[in-house]
C-alpha atoms as a PDB file:
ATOM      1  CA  UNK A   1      42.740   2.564  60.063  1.00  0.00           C
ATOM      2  CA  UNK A   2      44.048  -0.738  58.363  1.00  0.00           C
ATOM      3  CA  UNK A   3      43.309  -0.401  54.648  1.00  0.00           C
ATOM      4  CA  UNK A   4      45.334  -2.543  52.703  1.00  0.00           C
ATOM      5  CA  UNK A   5      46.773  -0.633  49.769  1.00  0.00           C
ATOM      6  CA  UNK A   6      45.045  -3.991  47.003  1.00  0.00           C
ATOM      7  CA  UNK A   7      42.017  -3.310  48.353  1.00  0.00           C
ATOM      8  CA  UNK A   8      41.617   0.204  49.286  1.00  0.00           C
ATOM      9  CA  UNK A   9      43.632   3.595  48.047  1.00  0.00           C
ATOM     10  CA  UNK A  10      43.916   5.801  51.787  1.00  0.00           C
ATOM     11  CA  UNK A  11      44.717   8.968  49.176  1.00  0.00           C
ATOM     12  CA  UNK A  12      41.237   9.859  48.557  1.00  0.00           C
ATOM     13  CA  UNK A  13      40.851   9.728  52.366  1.00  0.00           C
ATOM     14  CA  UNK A  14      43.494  11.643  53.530  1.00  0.00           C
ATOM     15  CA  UNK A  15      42.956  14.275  50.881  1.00  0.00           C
ATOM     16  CA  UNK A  16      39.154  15.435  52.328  1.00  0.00           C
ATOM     17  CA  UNK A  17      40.415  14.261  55.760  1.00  0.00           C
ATOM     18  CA  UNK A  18      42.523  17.521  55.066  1.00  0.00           C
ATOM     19  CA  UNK A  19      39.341  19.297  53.172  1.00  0.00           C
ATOM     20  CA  UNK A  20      37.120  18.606  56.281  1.00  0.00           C
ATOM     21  CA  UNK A  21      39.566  20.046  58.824  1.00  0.00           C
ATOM     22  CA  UNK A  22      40.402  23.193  56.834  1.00  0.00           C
ATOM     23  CA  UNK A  23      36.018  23.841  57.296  1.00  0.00           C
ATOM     24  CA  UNK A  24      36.582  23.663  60.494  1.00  0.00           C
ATOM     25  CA  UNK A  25      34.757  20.755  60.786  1.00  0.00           C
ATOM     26  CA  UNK A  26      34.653  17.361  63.368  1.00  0.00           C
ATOM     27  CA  UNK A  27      36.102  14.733  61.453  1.00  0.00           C
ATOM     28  CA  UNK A  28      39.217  12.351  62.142  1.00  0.00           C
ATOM     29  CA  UNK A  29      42.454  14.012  61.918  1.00  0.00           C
ATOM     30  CA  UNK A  30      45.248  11.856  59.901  1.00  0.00           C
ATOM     31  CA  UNK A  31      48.217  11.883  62.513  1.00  0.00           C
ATOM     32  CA  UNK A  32      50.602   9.606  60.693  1.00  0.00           C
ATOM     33  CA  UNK A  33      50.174   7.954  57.238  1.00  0.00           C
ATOM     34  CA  UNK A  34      52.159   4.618  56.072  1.00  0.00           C
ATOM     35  CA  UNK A  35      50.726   4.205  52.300  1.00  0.00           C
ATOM     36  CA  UNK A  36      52.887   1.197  51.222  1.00  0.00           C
ATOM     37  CA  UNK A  37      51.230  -0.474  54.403  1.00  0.00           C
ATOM     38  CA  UNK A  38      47.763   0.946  54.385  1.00  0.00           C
ATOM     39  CA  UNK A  39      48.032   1.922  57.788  1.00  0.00           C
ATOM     40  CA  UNK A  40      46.643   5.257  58.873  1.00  0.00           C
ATOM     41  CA  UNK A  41      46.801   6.602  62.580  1.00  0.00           C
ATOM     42  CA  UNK A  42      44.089   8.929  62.955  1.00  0.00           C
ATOM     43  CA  UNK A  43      42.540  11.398  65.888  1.00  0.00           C
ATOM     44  CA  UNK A  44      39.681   9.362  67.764  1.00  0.00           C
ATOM     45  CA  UNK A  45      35.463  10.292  67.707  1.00  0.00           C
ATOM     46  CA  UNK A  46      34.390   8.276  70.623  1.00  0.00           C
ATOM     47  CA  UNK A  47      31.899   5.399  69.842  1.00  0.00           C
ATOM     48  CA  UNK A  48      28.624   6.384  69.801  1.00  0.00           C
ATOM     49  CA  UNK A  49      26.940   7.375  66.126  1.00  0.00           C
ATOM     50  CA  UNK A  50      24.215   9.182  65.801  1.00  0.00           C
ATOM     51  CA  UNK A  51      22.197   5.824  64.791  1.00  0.00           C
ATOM     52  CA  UNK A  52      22.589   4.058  68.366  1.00  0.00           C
ATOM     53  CA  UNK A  53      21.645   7.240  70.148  1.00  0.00           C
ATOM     54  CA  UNK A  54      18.468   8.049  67.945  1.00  0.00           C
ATOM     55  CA  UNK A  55      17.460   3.969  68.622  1.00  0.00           C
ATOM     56  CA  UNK A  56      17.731   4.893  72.122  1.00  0.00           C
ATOM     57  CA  UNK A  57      16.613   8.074  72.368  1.00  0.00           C
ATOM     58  CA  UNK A  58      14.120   9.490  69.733  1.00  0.00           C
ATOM     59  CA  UNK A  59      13.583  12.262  72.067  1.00  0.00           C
ATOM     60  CA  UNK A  60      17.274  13.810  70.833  1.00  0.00           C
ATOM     61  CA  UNK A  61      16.453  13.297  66.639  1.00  0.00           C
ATOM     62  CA  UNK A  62      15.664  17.523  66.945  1.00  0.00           C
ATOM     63  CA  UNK A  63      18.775  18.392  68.528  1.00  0.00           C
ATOM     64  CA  UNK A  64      21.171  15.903  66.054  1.00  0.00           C
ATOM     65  CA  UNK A  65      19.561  16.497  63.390  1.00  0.00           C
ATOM     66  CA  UNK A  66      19.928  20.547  63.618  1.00  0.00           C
ATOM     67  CA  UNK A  67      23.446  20.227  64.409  1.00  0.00           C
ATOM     68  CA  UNK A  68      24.030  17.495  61.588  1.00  0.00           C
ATOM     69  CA  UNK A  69      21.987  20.196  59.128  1.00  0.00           C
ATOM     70  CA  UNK A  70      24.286  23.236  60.292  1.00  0.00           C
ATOM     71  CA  UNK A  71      27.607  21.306  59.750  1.00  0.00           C
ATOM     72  CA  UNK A  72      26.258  20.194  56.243  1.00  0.00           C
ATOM     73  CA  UNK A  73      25.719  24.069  55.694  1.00  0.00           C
ATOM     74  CA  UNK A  74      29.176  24.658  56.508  1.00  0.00           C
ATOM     75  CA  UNK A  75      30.651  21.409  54.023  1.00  0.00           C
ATOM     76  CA  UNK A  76      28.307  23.321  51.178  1.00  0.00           C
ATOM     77  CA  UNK A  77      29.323  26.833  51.658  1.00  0.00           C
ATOM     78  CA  UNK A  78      33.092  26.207  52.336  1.00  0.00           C
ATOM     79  CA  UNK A  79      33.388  23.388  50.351  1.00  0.00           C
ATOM     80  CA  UNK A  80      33.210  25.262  47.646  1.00  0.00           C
ATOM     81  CA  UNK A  81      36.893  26.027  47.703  1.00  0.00           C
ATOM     82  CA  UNK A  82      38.005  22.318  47.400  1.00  0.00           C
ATOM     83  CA  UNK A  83      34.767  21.179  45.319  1.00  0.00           C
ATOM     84  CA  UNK A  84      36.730  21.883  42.112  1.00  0.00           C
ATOM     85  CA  UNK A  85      39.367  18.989  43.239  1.00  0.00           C
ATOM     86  CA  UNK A  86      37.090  15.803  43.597  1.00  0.00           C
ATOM     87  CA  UNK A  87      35.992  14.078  41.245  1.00  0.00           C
ATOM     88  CA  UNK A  88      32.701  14.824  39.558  1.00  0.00           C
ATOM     89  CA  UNK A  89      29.383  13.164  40.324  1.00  0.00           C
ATOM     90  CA  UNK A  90      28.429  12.834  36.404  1.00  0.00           C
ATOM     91  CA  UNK A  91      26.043  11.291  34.107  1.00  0.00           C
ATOM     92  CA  UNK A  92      28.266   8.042  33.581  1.00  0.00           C
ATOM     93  CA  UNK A  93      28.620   7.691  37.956  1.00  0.00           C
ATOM     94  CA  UNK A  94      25.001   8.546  38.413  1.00  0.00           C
ATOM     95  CA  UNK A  95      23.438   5.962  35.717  1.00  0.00           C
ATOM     96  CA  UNK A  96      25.876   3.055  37.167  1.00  0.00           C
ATOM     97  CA  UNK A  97      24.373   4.172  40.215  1.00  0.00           C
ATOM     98  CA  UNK A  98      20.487   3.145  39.292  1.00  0.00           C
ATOM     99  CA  UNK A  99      21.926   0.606  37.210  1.00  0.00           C
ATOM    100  CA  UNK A 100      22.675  -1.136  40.453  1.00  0.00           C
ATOM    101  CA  UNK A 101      18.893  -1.309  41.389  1.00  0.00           C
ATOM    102  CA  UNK A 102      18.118  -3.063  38.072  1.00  0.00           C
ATOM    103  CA  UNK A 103      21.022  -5.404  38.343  1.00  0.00           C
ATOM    104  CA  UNK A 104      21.655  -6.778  41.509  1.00  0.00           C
ATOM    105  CA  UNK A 105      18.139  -6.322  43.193  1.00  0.00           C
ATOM    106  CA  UNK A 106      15.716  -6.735  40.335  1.00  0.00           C
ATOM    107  CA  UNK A 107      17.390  -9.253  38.515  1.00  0.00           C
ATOM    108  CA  UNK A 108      20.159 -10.646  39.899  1.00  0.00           C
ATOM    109  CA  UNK A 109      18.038 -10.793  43.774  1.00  0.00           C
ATOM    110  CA  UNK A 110      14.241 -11.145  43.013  1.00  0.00           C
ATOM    111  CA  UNK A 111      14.146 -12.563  39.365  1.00  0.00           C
ATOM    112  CA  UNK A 112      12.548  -9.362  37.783  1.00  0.00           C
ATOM    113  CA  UNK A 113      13.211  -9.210  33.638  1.00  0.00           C
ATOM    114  CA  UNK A 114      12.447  -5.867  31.997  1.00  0.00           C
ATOM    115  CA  UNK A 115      10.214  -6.534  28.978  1.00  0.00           C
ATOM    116  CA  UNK A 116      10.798  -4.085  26.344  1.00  0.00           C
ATOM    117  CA  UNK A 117       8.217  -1.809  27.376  1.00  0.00           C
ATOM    118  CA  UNK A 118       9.584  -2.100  30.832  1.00  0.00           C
ATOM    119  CA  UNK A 119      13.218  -0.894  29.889  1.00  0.00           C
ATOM    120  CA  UNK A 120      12.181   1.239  27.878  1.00  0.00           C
ATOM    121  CA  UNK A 121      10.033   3.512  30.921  1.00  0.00           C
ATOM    122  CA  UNK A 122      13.381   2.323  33.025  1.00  0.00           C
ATOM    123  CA  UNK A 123      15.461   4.179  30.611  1.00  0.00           C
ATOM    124  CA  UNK A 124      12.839   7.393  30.454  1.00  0.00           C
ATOM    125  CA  UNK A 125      12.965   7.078  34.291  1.00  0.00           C
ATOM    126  CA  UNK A 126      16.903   7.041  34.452  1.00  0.00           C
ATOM    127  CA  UNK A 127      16.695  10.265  32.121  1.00  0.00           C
ATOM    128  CA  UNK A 128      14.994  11.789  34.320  1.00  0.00           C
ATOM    129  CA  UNK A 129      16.634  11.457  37.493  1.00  0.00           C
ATOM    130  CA  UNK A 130      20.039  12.222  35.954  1.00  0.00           C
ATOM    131  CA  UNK A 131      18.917  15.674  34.666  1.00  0.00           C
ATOM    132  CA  UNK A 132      17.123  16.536  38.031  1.00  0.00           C
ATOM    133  CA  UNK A 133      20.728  15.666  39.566  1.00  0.00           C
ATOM    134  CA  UNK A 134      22.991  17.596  36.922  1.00  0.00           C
ATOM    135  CA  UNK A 135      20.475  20.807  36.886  1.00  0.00           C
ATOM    136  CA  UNK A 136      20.487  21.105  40.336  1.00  0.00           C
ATOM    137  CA  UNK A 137      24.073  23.556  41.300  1.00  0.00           C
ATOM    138  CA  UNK A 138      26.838  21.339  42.219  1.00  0.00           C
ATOM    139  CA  UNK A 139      28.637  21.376  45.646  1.00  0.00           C
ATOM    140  CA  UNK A 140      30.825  19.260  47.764  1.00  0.00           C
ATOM    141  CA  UNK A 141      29.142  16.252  48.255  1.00  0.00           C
ATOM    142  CA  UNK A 142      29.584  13.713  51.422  1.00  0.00           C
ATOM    143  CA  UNK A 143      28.314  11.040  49.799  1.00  0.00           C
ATOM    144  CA  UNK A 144      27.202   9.150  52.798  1.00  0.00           C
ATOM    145  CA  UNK A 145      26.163  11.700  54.823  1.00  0.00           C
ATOM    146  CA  UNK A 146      23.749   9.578  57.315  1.00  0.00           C
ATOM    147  CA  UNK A 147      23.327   8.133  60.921  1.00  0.00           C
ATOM    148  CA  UNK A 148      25.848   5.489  60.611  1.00  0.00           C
ATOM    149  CA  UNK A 149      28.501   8.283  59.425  1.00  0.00           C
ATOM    150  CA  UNK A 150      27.640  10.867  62.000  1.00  0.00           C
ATOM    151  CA  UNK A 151      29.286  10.543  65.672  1.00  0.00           C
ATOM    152  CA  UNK A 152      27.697  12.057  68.797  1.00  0.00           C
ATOM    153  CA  UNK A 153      30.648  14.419  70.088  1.00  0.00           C
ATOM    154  CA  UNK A 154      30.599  18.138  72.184  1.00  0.00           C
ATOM    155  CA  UNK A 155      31.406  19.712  69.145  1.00  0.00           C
ATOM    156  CA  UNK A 156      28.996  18.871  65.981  1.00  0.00           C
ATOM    157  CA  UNK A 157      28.659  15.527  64.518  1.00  0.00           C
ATOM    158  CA  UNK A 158      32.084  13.787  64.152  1.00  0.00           C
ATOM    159  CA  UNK A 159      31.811  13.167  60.328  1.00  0.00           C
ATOM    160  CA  UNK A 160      33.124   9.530  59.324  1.00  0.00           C
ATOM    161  CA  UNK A 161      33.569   7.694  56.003  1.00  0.00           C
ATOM    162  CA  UNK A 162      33.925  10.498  53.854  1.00  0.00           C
ATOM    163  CA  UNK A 163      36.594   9.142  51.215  1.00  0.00           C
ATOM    164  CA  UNK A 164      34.180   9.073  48.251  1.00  0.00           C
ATOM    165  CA  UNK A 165      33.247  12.965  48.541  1.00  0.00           C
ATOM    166  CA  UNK A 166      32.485  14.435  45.296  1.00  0.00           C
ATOM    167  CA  UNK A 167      31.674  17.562  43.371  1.00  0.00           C
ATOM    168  CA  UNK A 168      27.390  16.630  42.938  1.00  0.00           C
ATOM    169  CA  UNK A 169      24.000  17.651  43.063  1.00  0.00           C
ATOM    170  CA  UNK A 170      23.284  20.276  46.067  1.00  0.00           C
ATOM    171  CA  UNK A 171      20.337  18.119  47.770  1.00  0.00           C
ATOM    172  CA  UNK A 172      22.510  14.579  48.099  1.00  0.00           C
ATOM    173  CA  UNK A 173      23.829  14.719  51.135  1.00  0.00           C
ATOM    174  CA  UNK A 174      20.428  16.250  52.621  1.00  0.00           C
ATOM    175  CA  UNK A 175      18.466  13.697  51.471  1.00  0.00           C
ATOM    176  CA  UNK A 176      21.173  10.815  52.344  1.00  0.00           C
ATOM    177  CA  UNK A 177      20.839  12.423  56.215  1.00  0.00           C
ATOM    178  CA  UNK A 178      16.814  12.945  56.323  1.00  0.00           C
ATOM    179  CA  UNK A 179      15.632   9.751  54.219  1.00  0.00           C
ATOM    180  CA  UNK A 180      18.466   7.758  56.181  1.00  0.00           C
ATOM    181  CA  UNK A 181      18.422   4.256  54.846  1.00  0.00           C
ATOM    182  CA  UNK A 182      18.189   3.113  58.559  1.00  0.00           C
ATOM    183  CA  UNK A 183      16.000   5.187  60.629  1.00  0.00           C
ATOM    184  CA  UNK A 184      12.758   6.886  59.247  1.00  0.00           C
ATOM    185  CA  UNK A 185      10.781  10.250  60.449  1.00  0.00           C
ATOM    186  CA  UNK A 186       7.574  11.269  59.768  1.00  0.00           C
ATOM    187  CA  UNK A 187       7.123  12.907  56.156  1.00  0.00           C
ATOM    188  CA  UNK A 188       5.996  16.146  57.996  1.00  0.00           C
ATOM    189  CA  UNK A 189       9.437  15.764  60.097  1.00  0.00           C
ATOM    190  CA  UNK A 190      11.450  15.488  56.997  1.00  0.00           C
ATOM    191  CA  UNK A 191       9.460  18.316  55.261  1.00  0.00           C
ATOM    192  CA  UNK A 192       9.951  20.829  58.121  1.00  0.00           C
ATOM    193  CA  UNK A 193      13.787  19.796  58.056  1.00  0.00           C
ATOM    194  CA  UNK A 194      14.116  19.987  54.192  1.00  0.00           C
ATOM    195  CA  UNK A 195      12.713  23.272  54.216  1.00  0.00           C
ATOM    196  CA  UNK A 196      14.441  25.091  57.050  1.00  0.00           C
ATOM    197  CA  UNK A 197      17.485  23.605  55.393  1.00  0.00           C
ATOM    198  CA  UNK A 198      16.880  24.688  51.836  1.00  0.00           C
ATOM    199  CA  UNK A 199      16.135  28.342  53.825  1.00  0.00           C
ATOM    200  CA  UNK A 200      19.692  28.696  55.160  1.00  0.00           C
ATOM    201  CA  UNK A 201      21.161  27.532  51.931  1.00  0.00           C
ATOM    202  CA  UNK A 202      19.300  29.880  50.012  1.00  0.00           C
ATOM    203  CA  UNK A 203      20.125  32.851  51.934  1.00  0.00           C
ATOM    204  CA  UNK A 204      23.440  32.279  51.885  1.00  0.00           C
ATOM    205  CA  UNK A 205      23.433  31.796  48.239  1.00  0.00           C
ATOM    206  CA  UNK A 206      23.696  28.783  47.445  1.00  0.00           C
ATOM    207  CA  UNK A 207      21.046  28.651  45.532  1.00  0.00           C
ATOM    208  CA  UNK A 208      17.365  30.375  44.151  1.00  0.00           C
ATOM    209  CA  UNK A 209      15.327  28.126  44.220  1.00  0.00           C
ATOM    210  CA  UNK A 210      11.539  28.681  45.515  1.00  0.00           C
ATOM    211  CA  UNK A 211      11.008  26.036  48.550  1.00  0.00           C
ATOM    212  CA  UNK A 212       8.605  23.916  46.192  1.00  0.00           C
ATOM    213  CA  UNK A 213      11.482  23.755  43.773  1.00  0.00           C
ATOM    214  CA  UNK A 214      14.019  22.600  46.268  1.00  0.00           C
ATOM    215  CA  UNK A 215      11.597  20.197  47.324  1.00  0.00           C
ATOM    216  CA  UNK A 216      10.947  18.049  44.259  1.00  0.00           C
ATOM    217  CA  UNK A 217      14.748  18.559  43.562  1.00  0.00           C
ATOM    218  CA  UNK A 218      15.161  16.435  46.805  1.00  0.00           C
ATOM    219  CA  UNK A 219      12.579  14.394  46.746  1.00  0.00           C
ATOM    220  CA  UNK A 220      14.146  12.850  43.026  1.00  0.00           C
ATOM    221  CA  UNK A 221      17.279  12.664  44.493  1.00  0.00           C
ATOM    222  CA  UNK A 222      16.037  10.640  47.253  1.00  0.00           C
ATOM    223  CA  UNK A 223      14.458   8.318  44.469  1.00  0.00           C
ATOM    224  CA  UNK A 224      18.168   8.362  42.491  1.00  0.00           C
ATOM    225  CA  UNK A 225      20.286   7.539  46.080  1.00  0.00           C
ATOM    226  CA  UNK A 226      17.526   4.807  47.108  1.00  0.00           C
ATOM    227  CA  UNK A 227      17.412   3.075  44.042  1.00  0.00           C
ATOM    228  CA  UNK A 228      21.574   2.710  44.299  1.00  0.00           C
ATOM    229  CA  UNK A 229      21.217   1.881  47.832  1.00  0.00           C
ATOM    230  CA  UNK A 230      18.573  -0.623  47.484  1.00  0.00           C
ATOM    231  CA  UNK A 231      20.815  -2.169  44.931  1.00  0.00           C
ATOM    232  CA  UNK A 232      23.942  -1.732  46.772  1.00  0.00           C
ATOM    233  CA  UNK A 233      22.305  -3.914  49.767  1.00  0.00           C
ATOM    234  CA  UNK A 234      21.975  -6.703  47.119  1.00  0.00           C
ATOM    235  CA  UNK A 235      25.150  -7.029  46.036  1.00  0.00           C
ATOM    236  CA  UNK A 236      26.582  -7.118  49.362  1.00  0.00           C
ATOM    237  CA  UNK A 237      23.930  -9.440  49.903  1.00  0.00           C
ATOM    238  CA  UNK A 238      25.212 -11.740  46.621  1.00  0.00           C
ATOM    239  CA  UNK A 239      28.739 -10.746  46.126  1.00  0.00           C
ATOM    240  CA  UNK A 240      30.186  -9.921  49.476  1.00  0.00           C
ATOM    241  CA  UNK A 241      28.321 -12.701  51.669  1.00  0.00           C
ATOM    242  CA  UNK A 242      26.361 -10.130  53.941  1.00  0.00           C
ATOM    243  CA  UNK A 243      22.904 -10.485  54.585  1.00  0.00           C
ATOM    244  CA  UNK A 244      21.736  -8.292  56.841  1.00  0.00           C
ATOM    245  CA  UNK A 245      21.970  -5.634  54.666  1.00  0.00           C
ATOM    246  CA  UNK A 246      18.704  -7.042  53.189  1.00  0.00           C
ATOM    247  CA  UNK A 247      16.743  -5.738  56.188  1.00  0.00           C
ATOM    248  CA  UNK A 248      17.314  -2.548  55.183  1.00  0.00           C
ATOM    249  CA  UNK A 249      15.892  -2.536  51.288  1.00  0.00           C
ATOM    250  CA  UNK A 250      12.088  -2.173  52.409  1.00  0.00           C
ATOM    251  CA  UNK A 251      12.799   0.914  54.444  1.00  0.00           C
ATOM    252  CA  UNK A 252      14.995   1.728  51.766  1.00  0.00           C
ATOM    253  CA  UNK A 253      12.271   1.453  49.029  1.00  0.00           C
ATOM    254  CA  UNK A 254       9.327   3.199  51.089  1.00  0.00           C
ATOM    255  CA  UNK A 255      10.893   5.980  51.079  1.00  0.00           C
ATOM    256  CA  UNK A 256       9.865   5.820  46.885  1.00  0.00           C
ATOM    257  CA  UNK A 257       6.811   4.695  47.773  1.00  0.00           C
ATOM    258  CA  UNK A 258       5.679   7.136  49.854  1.00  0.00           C
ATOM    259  CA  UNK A 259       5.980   9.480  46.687  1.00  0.00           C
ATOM    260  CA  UNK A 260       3.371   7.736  44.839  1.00  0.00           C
ATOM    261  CA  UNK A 261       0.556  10.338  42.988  1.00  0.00           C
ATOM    262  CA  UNK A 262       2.981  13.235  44.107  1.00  0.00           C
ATOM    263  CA  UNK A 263       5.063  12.882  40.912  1.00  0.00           C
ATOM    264  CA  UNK A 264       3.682  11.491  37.752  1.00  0.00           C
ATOM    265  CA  UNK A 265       6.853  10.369  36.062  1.00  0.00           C
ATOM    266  CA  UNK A 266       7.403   8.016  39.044  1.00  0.00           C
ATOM    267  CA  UNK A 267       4.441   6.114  38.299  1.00  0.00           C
ATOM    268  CA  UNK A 268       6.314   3.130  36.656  1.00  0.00           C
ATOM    269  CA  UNK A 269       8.544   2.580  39.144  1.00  0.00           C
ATOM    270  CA  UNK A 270       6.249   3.282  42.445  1.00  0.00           C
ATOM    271  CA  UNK A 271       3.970   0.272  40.526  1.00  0.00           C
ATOM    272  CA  UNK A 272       7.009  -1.708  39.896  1.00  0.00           C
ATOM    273  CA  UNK A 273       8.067  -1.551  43.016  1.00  0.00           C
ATOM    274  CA  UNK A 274       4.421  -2.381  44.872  1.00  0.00           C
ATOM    275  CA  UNK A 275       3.392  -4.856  42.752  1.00  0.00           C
ATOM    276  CA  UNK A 276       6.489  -6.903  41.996  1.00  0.00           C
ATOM    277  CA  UNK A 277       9.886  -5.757  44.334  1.00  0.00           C
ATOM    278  CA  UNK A 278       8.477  -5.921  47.530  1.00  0.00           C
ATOM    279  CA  UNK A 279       5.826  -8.685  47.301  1.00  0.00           C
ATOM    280  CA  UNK A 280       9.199 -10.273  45.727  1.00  0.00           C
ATOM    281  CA  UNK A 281      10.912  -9.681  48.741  1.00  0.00           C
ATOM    282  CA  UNK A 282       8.644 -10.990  51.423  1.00  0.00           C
ATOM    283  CA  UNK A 283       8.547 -14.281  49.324  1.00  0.00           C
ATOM    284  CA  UNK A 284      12.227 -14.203  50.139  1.00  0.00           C
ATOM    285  CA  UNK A 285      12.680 -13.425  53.333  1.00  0.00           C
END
């Protein structure tokens, strides 16, 4: 890994690097570490992610995807001893988060202004996320836990990128892996996943919620995470000169649209986003 030290900090990295491995878990090993240089040598995970094979392959999703779910089981329940040390996915990280939806990709990308009546259900919206996020019992979080993160190995999913792991909302990293901002499955796919996930969690305490309750839980963390995605393509779209990142926001947005009538308090933004985001972004494409 070359990370230089102005741009990146290789602490964070080595420190779950260290978390991951005492789970048990496949995930690169740091062999030697020069800080000063931002040079890391680390344990190799082959080269194929999860995304390639599933591209190729849709025929193996069912067998990835279980092992990908049973190694997240294993980051929730023995993450809990390191949870405590990372920092906390909070109110202030979680509304810069949507913020980035409302910046970059509604303003800054597709010219949408929020009219007073307009921020004000944005705001009501925000609120509501943030508290189905904070309410929800807090575990070690991935952050990123999706296709493009996962590699195919003989022993699990080889578990990349992991530097900005934090102590947040149990269904995050569920919903990062099953409402992946570059593939997409069937709702009924996702459903029987979510559920046979939330399942194994529950019996092994990690929660009590009813399967109903897990569910919505999810599904409003999906509508947080896509919202900050969604943004996050923009401003490496604006800021960062890439994009092809763009491709990736209609996907990203469906996923919020598919929830339309299931959830009332989403009405505002499943309208904003059909009647102005993505006719918006097919005018500029």
């Amino acid at each position: 890994m070359d990370a230089p030290p102005e741009q990146e900090d290789c602490r964070p990295f080595i420190q779950v690097a260290g978390y991951l491995e005492s789970m048990q878990l496949q995930a690169p090993r740091v062999l030697e570490a020069d800080l000063d240089d931002g040079f890391l040598l680390l344990t190799d995970l082959g080269s194929t992610q999860y995304l390639e094979l599933l591209t190729e392959d849709s025929a193996a999703a069912d067998t990835l995807y279980r092992t990908a779910l049973r190694a997240l089981l294993i980051v929730q329940s023995r993450g809990e001893a390191f949870q405590s040390s990372l920092p906390a996915y909070d109110d202030k990280l979680l509304r810069f988060e949507l913020s980035l939806f409302h910046d970059w990709l509604c303003e800054k990308h597709l010219g949408i202004e929020f009219a007073d009546g307009a921020e004000a259900n944005w705001q009501s919206l925000c609120d509501t996320l943030v508290s189905n996020a904070l309410d929800q019992p807090q575990v070690f979080v991935h952050r990123d836990y999706h296709s493009r993160n996962l590699m195919v190995t003989d022993d699990g999913p080889g578990i990349l990128d992991f530097q900005d792991a934090v102590e947040g909302p149990l269904t995050y990293d569920l919903v990062s892996l099953l409402k992946d901002c570059y593939v997409k499955w069937s709702e009924t796919q996702i459903d029987e996943w979510c559920r046979s996930f939330c399942g194994d969690a529950r019996n092994i305490g990690l929660h009590s919620m009813s399967d109903d309750q897990y569910v919505r839980a999810f599904d409003l963390m999906g509508v947080q995470r896509h919202l900050k995605a969604a943004g996050i393509f923009s401003r490496l779209n604006h800021r960062d000169g890439k994009p092809e990142y763009m491709l990736d926001v209609p996907r990203t947005l469906s996923y919020i649209v598919d929830l339309g009538g299931k959830y009332p308090e989403l009405t505002f933004l499943v309208d904003l986003i059909n009647e102005h985001c993505l006719p918006a972004l097919e005018r500029s494409v």
